[in-house]
Protein backbone atom coordinates (compact mmCIF):
# COMPACT_ATOMS: atom_id res chain seq x y z
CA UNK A 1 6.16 -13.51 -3.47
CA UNK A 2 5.35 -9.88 -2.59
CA UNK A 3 1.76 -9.06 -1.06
CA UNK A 4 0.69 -5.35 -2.61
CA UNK A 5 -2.03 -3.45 -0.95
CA UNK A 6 -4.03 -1.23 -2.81
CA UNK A 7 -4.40 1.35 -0.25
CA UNK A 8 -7.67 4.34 -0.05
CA UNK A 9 -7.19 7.34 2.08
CA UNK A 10 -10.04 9.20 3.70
CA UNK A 11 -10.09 12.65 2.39
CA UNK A 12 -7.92 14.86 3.57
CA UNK A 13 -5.46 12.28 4.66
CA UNK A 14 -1.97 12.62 4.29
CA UNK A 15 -0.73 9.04 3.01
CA UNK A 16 2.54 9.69 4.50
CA UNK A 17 1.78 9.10 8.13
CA UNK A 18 0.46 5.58 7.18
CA UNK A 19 3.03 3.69 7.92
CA UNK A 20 5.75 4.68 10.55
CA UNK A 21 9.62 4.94 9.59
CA UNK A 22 10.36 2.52 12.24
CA UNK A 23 8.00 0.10 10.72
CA UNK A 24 8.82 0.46 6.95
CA UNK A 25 12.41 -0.16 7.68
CA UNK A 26 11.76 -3.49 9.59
CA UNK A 27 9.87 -4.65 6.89
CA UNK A 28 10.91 -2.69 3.85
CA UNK A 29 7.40 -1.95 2.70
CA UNK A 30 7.54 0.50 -0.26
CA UNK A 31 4.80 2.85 -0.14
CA UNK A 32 3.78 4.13 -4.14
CA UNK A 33 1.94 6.09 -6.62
CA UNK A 34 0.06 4.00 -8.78
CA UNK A 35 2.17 5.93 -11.43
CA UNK A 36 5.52 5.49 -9.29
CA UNK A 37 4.54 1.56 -9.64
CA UNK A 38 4.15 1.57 -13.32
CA UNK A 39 7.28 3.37 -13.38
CA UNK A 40 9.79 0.77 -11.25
CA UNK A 41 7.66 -1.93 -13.09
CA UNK A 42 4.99 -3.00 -11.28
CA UNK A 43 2.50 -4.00 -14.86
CA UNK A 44 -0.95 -4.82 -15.52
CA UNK A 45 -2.33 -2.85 -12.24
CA UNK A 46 -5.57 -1.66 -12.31
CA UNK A 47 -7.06 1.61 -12.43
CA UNK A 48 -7.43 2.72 -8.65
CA UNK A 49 -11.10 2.12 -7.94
CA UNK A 50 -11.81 5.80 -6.28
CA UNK A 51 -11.08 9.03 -7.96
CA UNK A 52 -9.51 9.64 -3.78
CA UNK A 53 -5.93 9.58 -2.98
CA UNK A 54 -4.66 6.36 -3.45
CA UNK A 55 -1.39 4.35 -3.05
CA UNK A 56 0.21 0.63 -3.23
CA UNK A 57 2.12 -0.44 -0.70
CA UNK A 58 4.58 -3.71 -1.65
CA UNK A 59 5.86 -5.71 0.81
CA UNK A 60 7.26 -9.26 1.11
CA UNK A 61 4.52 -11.80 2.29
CA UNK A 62 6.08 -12.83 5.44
CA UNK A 63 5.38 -8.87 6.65
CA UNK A 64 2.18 -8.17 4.84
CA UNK A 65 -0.18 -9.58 8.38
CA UNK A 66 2.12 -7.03 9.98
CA UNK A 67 1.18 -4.49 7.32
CA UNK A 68 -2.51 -5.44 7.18
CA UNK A 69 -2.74 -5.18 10.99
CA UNK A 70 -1.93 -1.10 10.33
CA UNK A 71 -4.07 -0.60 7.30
CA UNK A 72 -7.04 -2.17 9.54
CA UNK A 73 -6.56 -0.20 12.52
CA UNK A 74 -5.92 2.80 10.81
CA UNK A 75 -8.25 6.14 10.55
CA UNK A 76 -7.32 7.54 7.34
CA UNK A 77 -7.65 4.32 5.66
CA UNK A 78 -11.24 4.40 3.63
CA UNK A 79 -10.57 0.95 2.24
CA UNK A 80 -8.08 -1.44 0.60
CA UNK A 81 -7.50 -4.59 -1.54
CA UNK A 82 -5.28 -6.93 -0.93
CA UNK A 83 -3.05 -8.56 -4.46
CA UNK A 84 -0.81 -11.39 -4.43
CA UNK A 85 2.60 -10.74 -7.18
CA UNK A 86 4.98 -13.36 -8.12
CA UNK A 87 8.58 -11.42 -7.62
């Protein structure tokens, strides 16, 4: 199973700098356009909720805590919801 965050940026942000390189090779997280997603064939997402920056963030479920954990302590996070994919 993959966890896939649903990730809002304050404005301004720079999505980027979310997620450190250290940190997204330990645990592979992809970081994605909701159009990117579509693209690799991630289906049946919804429309992101904000008209704001916005991007998904996959990642298997024994790192998404690890993943949450960074989204929660984060300042240019605005908000994010949390999905649940069968891989």
């Amino acid at each position: 199973m993959l966890t896939v965050f649903e990730v809002y940026f304050e404005a301004g942000s720079i999505p980027d700098t979310l997620i450190s390189a250290e940190l997204r090779k330990e645990t592979q997280a992809q970081i994605m356009t909701f159009e990117e997603a579509r693209a690799v064939g991630f289906g049946g997402l919804p429309k992101p909720a904000t008209e704001g920056v916005a991007r998904l963030v996959a990642v298997a479920d024994k790192d998404a805590r690890r993943i949450q954990q960074v989204l929660e302590r984060s300042d240019i996070v605005a908000g994010f919801r949390v999905h649940h994919v069968d891989s």
